[in-house]
N, C-alpha and C. Protein backbone atom coordinates (compact mmCIF):
# COMPACT_ATOMS: atom_id res chain seq x y z
N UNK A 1 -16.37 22.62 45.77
CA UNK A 1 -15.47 23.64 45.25
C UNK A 1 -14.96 23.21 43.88
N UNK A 2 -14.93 23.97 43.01
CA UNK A 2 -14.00 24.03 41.81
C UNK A 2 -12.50 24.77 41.06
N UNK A 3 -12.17 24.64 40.59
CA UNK A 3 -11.17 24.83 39.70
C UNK A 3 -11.07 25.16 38.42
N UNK A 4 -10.14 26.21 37.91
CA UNK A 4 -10.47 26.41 36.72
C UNK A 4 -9.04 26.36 36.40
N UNK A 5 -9.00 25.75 34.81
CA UNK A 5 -7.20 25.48 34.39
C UNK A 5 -7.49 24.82 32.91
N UNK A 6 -6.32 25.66 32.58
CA UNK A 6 -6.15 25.25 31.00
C UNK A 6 -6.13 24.18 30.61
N UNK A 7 -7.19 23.88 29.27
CA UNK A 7 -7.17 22.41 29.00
C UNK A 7 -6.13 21.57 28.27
N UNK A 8 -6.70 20.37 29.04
CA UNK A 8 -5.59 19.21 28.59
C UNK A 8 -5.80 18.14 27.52
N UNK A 9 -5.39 17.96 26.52
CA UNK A 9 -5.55 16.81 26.03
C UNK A 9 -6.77 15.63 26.94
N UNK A 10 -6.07 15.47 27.52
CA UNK A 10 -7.33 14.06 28.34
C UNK A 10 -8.53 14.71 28.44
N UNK A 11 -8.80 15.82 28.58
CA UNK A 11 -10.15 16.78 28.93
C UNK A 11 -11.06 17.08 27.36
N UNK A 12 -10.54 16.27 26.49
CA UNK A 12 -10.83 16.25 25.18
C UNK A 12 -12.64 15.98 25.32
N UNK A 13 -12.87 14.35 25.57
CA UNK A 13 -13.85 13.55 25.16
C UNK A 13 -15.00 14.29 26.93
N UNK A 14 -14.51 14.52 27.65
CA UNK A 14 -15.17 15.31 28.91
C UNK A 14 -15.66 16.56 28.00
N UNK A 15 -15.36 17.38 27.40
CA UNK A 15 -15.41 18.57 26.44
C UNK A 15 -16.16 18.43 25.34
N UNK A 16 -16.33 17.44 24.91
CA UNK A 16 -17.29 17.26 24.09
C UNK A 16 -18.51 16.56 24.06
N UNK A 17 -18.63 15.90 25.74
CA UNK A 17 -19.83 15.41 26.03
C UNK A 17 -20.51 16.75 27.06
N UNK A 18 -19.83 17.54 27.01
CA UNK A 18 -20.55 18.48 28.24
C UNK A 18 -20.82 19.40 27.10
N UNK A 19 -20.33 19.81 26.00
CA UNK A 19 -20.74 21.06 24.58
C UNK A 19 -22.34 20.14 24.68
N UNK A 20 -22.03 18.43 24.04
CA UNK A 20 -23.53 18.46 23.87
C UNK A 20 -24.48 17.95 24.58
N UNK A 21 -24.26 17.36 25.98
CA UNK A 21 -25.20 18.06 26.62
C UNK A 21 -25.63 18.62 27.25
N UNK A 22 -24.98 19.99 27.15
CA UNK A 22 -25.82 21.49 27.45
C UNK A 22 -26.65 21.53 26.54
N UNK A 23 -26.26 21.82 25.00
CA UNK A 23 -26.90 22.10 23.88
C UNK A 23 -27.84 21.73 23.85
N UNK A 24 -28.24 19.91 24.25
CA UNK A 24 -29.83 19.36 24.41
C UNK A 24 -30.70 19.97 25.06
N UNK A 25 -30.07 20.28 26.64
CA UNK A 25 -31.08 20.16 27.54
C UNK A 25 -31.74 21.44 27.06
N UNK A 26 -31.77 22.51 26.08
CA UNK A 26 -32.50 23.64 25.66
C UNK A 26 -32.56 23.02 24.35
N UNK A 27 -33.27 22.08 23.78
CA UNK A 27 -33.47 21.86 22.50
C UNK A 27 -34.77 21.68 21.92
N UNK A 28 -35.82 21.89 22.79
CA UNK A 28 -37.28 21.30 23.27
C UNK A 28 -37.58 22.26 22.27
N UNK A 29 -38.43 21.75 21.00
CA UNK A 29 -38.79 21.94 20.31
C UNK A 29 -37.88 22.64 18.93
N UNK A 30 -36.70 22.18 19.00
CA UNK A 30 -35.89 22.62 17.74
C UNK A 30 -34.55 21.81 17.34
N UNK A 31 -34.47 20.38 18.02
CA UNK A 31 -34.02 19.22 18.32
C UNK A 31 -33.19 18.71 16.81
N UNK A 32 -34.02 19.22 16.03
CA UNK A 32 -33.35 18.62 14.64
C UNK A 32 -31.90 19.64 14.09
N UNK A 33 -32.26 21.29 14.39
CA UNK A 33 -31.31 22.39 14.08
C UNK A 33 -30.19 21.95 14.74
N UNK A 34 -30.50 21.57 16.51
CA UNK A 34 -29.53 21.89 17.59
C UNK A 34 -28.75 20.13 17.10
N UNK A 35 -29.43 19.63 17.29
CA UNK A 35 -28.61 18.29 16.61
C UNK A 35 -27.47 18.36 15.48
N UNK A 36 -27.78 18.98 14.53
CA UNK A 36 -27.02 19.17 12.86
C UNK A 36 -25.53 20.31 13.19
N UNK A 37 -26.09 21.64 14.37
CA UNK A 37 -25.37 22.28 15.42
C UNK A 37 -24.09 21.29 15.97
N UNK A 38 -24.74 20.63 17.13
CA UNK A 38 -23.67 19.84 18.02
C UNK A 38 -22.50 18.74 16.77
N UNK A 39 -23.32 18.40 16.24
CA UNK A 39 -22.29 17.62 15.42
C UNK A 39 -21.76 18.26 14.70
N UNK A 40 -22.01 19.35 14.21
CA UNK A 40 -21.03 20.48 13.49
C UNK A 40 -19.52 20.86 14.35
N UNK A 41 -19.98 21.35 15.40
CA UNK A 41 -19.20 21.86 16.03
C UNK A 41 -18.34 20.47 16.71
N UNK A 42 -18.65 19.58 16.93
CA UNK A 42 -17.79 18.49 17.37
C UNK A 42 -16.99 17.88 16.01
N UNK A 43 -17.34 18.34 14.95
CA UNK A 43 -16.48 17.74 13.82
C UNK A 43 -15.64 18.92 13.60
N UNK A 44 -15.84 19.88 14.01
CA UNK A 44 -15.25 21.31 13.96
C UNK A 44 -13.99 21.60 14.67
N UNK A 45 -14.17 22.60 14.97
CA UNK A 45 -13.20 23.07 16.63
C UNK A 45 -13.28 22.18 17.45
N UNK A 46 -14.03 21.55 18.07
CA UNK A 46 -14.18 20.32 18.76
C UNK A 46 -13.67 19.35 18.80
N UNK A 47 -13.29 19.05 18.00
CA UNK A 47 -12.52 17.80 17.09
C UNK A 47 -10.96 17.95 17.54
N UNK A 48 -10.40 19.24 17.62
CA UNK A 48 -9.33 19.37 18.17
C UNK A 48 -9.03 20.30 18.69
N UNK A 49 -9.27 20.42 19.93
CA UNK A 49 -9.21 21.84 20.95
C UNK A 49 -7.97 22.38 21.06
N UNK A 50 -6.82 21.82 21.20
CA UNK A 50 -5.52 22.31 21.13
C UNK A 50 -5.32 22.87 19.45
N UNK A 51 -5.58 22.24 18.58
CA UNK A 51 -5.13 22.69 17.60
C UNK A 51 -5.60 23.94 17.01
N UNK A 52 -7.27 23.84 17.67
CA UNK A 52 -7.98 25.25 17.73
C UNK A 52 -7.91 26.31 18.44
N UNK A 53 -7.77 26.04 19.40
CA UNK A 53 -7.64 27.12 20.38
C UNK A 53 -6.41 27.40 21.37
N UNK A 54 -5.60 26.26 21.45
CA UNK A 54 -4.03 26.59 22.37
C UNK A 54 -3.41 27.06 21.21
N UNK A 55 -3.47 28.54 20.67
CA UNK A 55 -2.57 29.38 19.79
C UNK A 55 -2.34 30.32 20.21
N UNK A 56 -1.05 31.10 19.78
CA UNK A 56 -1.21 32.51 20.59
C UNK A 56 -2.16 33.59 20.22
N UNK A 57 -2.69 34.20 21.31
CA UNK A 57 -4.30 34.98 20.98
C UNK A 57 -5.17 34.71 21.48
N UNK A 58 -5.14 32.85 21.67
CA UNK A 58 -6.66 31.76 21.96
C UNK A 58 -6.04 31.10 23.02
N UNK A 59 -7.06 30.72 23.51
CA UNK A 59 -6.74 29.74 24.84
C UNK A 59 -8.67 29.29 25.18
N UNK A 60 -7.86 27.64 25.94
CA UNK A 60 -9.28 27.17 25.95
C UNK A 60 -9.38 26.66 27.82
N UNK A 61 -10.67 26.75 28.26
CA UNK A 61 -10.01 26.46 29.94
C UNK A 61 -11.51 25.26 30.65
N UNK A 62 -11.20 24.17 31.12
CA UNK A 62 -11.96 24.06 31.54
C UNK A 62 -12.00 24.15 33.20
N UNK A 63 -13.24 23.90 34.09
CA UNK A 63 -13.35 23.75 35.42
C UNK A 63 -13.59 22.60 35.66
N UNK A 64 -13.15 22.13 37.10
CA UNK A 64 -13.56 20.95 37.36
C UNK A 64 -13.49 20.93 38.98
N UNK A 65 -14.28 19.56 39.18
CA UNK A 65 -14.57 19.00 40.41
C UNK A 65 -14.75 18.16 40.88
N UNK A 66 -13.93 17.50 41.50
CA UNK A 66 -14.21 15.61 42.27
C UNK A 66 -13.44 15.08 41.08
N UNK A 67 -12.60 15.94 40.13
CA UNK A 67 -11.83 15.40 38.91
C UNK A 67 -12.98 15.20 37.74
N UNK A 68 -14.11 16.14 38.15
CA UNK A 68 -14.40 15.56 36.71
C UNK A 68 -14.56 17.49 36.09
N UNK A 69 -14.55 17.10 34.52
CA UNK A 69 -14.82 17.83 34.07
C UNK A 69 -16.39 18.78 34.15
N UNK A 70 -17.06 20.63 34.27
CA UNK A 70 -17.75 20.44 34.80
C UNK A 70 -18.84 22.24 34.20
N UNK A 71 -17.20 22.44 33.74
CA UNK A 71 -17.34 23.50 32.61
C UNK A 71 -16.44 23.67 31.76
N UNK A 72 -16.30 24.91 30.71
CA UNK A 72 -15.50 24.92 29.58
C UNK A 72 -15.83 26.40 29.27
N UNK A 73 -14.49 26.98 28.65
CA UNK A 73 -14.76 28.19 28.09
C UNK A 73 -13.85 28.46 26.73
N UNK A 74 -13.71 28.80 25.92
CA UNK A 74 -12.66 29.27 24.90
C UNK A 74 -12.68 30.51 24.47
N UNK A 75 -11.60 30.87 23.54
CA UNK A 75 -11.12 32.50 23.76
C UNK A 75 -10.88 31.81 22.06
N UNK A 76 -11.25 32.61 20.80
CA UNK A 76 -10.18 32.74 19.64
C UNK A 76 -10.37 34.55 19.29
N UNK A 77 -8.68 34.34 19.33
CA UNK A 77 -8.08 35.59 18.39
C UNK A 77 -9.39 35.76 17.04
N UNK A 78 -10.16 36.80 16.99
CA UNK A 78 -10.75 37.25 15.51
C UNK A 78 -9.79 38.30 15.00
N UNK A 79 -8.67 39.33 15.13
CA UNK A 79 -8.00 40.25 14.80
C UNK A 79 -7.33 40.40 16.19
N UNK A 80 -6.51 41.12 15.29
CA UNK A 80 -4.98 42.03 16.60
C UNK A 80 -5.96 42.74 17.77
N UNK A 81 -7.26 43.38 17.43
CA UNK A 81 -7.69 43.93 18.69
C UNK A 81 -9.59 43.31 19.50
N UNK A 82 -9.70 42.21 18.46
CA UNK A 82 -11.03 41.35 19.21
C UNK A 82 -10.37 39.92 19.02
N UNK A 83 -11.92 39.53 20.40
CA UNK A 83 -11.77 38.09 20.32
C UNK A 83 -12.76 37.34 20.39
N UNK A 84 -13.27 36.37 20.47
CA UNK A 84 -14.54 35.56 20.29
C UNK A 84 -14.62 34.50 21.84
N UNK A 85 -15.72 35.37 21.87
CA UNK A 85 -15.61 34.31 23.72
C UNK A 85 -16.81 32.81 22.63
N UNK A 86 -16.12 31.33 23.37
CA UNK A 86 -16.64 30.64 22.53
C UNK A 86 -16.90 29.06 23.78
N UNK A 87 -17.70 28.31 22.84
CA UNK A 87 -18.01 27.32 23.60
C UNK A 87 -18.23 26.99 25.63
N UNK A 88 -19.26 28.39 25.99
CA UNK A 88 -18.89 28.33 27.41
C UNK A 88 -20.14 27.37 27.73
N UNK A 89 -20.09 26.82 28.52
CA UNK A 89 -20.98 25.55 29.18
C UNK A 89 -20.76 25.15 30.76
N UNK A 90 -21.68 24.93 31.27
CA UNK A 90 -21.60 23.92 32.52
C UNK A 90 -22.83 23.36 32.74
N UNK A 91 -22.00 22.07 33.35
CA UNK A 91 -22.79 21.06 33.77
C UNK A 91 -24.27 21.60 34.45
N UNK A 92 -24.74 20.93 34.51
CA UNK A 92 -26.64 21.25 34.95
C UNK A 92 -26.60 21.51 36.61
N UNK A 93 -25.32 19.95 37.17
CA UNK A 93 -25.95 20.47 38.47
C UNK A 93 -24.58 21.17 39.11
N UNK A 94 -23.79 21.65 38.16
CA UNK A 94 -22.95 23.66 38.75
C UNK A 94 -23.71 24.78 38.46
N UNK A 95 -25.01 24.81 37.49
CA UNK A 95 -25.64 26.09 37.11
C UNK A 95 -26.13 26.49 38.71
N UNK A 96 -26.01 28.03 38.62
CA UNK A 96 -26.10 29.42 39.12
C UNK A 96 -25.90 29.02 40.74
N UNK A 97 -24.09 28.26 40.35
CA UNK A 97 -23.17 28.74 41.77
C UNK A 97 -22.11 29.73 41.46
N UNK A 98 -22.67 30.48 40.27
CA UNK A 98 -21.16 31.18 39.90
C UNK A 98 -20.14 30.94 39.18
N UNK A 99 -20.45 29.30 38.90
CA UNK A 99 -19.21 28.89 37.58
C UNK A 99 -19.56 29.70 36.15
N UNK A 100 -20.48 29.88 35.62
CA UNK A 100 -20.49 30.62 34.64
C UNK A 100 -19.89 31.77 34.68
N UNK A 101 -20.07 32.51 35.58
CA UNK A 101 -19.68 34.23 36.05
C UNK A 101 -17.81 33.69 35.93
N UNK A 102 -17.11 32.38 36.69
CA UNK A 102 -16.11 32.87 36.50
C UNK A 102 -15.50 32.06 35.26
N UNK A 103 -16.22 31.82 34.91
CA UNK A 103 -15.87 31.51 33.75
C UNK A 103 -15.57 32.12 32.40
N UNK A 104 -16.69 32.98 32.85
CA UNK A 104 -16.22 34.51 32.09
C UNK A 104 -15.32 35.59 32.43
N UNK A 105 -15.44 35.75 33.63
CA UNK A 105 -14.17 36.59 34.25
C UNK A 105 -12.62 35.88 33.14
N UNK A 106 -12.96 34.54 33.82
CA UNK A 106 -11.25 34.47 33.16
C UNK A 106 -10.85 34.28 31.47
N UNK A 107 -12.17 34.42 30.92
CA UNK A 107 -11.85 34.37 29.38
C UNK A 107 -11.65 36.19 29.61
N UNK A 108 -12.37 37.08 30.00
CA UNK A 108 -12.16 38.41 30.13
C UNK A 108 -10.42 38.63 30.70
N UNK A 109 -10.48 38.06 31.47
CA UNK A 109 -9.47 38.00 32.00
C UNK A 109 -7.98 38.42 30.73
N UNK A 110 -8.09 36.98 30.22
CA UNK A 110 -7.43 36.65 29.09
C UNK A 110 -7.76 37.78 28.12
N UNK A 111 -8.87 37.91 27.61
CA UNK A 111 -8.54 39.07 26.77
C UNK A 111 -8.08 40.28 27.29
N UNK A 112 -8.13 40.91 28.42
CA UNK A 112 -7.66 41.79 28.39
C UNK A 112 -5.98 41.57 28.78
N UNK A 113 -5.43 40.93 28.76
CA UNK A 113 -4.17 40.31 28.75
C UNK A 113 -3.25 40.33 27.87
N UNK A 114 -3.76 40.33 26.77
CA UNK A 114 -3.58 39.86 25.60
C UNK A 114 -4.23 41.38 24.72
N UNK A 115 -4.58 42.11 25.42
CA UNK A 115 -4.85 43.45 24.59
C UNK A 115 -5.64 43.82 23.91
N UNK A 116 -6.68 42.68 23.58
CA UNK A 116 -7.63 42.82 23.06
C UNK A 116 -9.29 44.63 23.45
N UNK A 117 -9.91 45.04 22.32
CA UNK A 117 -10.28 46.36 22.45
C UNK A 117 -11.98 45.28 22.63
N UNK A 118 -11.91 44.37 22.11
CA UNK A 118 -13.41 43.88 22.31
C UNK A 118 -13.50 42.62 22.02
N UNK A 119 -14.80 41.75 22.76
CA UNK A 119 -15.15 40.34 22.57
C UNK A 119 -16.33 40.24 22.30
N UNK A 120 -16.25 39.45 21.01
CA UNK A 120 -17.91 39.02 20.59
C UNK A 120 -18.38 37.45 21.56
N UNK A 121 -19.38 37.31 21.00
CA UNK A 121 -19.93 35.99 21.65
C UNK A 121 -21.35 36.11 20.89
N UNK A 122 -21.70 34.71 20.83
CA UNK A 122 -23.12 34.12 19.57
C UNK A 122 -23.65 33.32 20.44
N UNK A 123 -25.15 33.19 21.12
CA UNK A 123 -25.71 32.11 21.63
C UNK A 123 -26.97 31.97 21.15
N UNK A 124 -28.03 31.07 21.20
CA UNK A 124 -29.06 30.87 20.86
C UNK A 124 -30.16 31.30 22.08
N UNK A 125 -30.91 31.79 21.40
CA UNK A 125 -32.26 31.99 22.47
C UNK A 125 -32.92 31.35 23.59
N UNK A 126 -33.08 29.51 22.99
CA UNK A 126 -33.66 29.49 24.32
C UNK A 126 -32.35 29.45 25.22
N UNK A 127 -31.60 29.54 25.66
CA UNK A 127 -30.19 29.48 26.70
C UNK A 127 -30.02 30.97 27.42
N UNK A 128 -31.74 31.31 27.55
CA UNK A 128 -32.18 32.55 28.99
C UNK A 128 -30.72 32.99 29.64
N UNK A 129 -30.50 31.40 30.68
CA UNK A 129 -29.20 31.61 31.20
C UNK A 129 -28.05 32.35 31.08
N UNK A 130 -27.57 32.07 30.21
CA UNK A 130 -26.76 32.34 29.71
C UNK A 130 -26.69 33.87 29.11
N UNK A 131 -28.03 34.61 28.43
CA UNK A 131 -27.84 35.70 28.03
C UNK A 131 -28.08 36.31 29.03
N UNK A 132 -28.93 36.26 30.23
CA UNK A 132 -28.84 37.33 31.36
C UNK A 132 -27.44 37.21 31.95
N UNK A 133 -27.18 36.81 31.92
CA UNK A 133 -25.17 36.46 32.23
C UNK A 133 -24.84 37.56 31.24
N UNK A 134 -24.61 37.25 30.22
CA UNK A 134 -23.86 38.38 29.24
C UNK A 134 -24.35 39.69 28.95
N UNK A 135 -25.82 39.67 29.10
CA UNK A 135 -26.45 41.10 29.45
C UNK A 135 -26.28 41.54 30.77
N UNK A 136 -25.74 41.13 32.20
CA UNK A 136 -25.48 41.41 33.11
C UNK A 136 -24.42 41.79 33.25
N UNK A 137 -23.52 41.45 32.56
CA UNK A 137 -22.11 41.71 32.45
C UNK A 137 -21.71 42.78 31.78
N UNK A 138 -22.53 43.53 30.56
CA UNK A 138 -21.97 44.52 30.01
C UNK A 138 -22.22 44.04 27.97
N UNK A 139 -22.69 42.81 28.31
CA UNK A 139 -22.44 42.53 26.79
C UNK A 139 -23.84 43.56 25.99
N UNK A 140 -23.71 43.66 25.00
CA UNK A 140 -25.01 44.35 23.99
C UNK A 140 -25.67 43.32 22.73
N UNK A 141 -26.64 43.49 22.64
CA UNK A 141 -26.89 42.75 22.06
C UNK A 141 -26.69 43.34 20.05
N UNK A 142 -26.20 42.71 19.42
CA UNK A 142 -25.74 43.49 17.98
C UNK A 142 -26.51 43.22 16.98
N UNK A 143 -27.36 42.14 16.77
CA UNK A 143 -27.46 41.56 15.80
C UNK A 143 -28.03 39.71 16.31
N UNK A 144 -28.92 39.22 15.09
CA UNK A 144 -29.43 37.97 15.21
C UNK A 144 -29.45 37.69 13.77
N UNK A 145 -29.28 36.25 13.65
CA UNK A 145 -29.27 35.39 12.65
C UNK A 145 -30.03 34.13 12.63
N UNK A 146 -31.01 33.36 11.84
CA UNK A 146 -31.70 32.49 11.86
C UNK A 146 -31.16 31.06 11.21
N UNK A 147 -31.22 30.30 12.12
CA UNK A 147 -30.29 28.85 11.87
C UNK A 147 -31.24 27.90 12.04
N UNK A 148 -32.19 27.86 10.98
CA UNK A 148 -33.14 26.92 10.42
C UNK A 148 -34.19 27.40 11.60
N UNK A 149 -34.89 26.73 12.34
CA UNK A 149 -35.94 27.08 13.39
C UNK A 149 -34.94 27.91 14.39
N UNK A 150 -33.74 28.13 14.99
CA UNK A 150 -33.09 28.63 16.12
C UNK A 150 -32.70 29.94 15.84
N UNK A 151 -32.90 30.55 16.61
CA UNK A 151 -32.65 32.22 16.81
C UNK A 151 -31.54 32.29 17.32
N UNK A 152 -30.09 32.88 16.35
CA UNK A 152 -28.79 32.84 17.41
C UNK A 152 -28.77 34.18 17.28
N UNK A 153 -28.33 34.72 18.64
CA UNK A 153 -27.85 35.65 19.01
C UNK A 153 -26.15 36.28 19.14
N UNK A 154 -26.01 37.45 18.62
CA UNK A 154 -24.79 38.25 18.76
C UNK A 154 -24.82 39.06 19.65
N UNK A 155 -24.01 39.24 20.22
CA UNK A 155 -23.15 40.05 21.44
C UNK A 155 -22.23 40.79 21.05
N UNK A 156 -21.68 41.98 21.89
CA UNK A 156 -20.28 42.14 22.17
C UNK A 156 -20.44 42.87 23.25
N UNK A 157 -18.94 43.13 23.31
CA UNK A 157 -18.47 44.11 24.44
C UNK A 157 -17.19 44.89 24.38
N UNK A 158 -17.12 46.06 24.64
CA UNK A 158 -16.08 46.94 24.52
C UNK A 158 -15.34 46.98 25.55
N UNK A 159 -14.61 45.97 26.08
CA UNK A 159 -13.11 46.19 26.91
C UNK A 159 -12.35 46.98 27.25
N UNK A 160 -12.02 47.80 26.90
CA UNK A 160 -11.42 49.34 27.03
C UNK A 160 -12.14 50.26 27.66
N UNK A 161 -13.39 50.09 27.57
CA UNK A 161 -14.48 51.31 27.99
C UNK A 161 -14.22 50.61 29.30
N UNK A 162 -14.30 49.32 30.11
CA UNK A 162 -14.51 48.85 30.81
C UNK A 162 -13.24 48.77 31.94
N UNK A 163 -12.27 48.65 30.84
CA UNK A 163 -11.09 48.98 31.69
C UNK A 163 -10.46 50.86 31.52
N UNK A 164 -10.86 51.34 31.28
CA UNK A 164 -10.96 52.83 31.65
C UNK A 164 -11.69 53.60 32.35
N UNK A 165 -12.95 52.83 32.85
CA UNK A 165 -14.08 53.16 33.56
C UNK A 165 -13.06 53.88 34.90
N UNK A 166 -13.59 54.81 36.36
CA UNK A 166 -13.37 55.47 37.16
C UNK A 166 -13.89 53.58 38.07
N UNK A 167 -12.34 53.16 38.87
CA UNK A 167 -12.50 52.11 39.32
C UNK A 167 -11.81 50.85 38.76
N UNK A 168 -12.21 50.74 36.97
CA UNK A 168 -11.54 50.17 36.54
C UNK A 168 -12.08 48.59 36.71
N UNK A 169 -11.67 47.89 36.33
CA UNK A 169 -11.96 46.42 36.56
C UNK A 169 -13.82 46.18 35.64
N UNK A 170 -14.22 45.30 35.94
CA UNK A 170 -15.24 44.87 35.27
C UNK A 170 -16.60 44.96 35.68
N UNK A 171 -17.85 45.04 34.58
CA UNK A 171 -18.93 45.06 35.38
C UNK A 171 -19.47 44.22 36.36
């Protein structure tokens, strides 16, 4: 069983060994991009998760189990009415028990909390996983951008449509 709860300081260096290695284990054959990637983003937002993301608007959450760290999700404010679903990951051996799914629920969660009309999200191609997740969910696909050999992908989703739907609640 797991847990999901806002991150802590100590959940820092757990958070930045699980960003990169997810990022590897899909790197097979583009190893040099996804490399120049992970260290970007760990000198980045990464570098200080509270200072990035515990603001009002943003919030960052990880899951865990047996105390260890096991997933991660983050939320940043882009404007008064979107938000950027960001850095979601889990460990290799939690993939497809459902930690991803609620992992998204509760960044959804959060945005619609917080009032937000829509959430983007950017992933790279080979991470299959992950986009049948967000294409299962309601996300669309908007747009792609080329990051040296890696194909990243854009998303969104319209929140409002979703919470106005007959029923209400999420796909």
């Amino acid at each position: 069983m797991f847990s999901i709860r806002q991150f802590r300081q100590d959940d820092a260096d757990d958070v930045r060994r699980l960003f990169a290695e997810g990022q590897r284990q899909f790197s097979a054959g583009v190893e040099r991009e996804l490399e120049a990637y992970i260290n970007d983003t760990l000198a980045g937002d990464l570098a200080d998760v509270s200072r990035n993301y515990l603001q009002p608007g943003s919030n960052f959450w990880v899951a865990e189990a047996c105390g260890r760290v096991i997933g991660m999700v983050g939320v940043q404010q882009k404007d008064p009415k979107s938000c950027e679903l960001r850095r979601m990951a889990v460990d290799i051996k939690w993939r497809r028990k459902g930690l991803g799914r609620k992992l998204l629920d509760t960044a959804e969660d959060f945005a619609h909390q917080q009032g937000y009309a829509s959430m983007i999200l950017s992933t790279i191609k080979p991470l299959q996983p992950a986009i049948a997740l967000y294409e299962g969910t309601g996300y669309r696909l908007s747009g792609q951008t080329e990051y040296g050999e890696v194909t990243v992908l854009h998303y969104g989703k319209d929140l409002l449509s979703v919470l106005n739907r007959p029923g209400g609640g999420r796909s």
